[in-house]
C-alpha atoms as a PDB file:
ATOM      1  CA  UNK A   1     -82.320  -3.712  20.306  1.00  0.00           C
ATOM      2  CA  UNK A   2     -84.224  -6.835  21.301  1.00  0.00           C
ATOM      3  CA  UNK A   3     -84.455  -7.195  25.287  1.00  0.00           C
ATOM      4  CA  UNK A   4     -81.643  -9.017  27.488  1.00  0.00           C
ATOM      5  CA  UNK A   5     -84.166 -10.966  29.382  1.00  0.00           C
ATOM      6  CA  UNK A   6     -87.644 -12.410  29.009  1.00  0.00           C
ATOM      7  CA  UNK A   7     -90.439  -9.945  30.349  1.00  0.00           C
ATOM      8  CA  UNK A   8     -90.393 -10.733  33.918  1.00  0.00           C
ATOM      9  CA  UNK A   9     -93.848 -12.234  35.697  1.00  0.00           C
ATOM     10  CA  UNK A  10     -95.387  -9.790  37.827  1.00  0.00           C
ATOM     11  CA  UNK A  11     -94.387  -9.111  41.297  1.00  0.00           C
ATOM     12  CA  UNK A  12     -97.180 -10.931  42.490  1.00  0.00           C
ATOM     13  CA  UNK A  13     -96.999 -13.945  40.449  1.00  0.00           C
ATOM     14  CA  UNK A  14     -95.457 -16.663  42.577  1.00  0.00           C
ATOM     15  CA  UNK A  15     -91.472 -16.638  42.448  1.00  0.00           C
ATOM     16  CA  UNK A  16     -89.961 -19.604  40.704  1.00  0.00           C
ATOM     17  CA  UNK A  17     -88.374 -20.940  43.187  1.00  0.00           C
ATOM     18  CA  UNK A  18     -88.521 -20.359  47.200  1.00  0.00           C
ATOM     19  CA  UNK A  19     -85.462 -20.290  49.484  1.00  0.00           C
ATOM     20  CA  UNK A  20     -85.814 -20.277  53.339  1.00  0.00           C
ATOM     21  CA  UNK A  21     -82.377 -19.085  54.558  1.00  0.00           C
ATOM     22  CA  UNK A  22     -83.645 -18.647  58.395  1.00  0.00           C
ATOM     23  CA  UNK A  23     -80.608 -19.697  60.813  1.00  0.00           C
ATOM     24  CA  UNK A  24     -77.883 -19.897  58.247  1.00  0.00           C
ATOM     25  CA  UNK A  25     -75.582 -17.157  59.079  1.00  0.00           C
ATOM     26  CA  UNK A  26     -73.094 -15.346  56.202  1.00  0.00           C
ATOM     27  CA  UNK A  27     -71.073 -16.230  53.973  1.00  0.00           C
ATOM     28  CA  UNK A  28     -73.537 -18.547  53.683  1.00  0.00           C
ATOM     29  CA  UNK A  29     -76.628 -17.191  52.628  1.00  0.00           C
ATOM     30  CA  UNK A  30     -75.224 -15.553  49.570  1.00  0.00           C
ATOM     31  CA  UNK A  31     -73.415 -18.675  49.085  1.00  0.00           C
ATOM     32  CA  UNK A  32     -76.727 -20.723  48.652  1.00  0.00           C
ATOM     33  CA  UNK A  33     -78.771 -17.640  47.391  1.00  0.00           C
ATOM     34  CA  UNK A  34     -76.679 -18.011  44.149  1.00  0.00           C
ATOM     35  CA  UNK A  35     -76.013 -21.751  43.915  1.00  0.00           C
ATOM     36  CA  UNK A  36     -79.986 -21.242  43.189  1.00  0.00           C
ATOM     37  CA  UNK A  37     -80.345 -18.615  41.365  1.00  0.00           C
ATOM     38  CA  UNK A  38     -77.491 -20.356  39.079  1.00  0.00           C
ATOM     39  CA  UNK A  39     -80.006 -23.057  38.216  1.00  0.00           C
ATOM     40  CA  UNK A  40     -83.192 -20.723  36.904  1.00  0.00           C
ATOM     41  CA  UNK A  41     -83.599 -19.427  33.536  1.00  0.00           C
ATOM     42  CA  UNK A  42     -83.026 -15.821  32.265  1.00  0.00           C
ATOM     43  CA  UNK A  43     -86.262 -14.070  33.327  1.00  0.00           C
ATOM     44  CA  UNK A  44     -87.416 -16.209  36.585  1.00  0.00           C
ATOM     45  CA  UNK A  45     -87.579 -15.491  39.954  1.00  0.00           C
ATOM     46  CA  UNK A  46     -86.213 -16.484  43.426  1.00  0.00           C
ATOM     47  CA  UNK A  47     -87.585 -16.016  46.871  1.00  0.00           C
ATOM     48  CA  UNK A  48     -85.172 -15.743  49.600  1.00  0.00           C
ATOM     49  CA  UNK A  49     -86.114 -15.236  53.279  1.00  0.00           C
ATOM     50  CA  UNK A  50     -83.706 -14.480  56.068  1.00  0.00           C
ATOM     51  CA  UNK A  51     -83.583 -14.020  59.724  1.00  0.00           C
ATOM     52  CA  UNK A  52     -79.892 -13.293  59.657  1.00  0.00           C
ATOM     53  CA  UNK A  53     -79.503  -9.058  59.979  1.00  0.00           C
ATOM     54  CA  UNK A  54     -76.487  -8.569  58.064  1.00  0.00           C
ATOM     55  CA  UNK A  55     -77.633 -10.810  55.012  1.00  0.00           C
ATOM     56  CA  UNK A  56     -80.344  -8.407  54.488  1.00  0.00           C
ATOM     57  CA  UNK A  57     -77.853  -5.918  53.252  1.00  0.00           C
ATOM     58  CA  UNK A  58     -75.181  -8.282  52.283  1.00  0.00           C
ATOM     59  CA  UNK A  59     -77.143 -10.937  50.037  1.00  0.00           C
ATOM     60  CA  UNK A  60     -78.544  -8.181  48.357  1.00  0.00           C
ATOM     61  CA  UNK A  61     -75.530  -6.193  47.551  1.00  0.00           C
ATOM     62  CA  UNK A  62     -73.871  -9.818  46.037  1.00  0.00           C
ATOM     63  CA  UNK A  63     -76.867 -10.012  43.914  1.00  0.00           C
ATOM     64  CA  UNK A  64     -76.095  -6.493  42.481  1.00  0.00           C
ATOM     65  CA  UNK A  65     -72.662  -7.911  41.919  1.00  0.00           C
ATOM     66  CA  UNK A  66     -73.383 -10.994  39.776  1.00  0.00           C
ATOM     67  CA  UNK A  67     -75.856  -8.987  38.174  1.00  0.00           C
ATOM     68  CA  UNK A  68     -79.023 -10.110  39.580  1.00  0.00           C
ATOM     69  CA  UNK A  69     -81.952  -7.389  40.132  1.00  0.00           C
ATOM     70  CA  UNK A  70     -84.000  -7.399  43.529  1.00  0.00           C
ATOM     71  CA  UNK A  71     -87.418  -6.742  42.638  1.00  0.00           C
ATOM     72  CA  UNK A  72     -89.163  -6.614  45.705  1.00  0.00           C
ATOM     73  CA  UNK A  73     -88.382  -6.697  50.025  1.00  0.00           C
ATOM     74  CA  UNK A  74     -90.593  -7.371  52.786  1.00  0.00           C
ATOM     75  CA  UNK A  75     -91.332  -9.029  55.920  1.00  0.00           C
ATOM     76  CA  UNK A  76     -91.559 -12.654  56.761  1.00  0.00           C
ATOM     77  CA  UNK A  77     -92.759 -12.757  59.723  1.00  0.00           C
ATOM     78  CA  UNK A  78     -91.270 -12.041  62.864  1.00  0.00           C
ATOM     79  CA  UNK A  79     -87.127 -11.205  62.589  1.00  0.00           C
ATOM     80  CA  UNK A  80     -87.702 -12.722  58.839  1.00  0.00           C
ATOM     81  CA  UNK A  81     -86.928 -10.489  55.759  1.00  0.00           C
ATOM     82  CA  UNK A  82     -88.332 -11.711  52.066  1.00  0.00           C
ATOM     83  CA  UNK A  83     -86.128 -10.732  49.147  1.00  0.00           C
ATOM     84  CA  UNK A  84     -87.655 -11.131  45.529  1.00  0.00           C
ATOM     85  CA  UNK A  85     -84.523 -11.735  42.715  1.00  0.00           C
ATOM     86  CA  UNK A  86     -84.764 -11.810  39.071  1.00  0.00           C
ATOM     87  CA  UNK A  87     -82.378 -13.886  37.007  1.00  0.00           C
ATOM     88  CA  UNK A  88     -80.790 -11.032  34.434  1.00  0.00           C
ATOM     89  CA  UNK A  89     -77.523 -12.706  33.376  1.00  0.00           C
ATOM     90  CA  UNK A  90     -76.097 -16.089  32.997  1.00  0.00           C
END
């Protein structure tokens, strides 16, 4: 069965796209997280970083739901959170 998806760059390739989410607060964030995601191709990535607690649960978990995968987490600096997303589904 052929793949869903174009192999995925590697984690340390530079994401597609970059979002900087710092001071929005939720609904928000998942709000604008996948207004962007929306716009990349099967395969790509997007870079999200947040300062807002709950969205570093919450975006996540709405990611899962649309059927997005989170490849990768880390810091962003002080209070910040990065959150690496591949595109799997239209």
């Amino acid at each position: 069965m052929p793949p869903r998806h174009p192999t995925p760059p590697p984690v340390s390739a530079p994401p597609t796209r970059s979002l900087d989410l710092r001071g929005e607060r939720c609904p928000y964030t998942f709000i604008k997280a996948r207004l962007a995601i929306e716009d990349l191709r099967l395969g790509d990535t997007l870079e999200v970083v947040l300062d807002f607690v709950p969205a570093f649960t919450r975006v996540p978990a709405s990611m899962a739901v649309i059927g997005q995968t989170l490849l990768q987490t880390g810091s962003a600096g002080t209070d910040a959170k990065r959150l690496l997303f591949r595109k799997d589904t239209e």
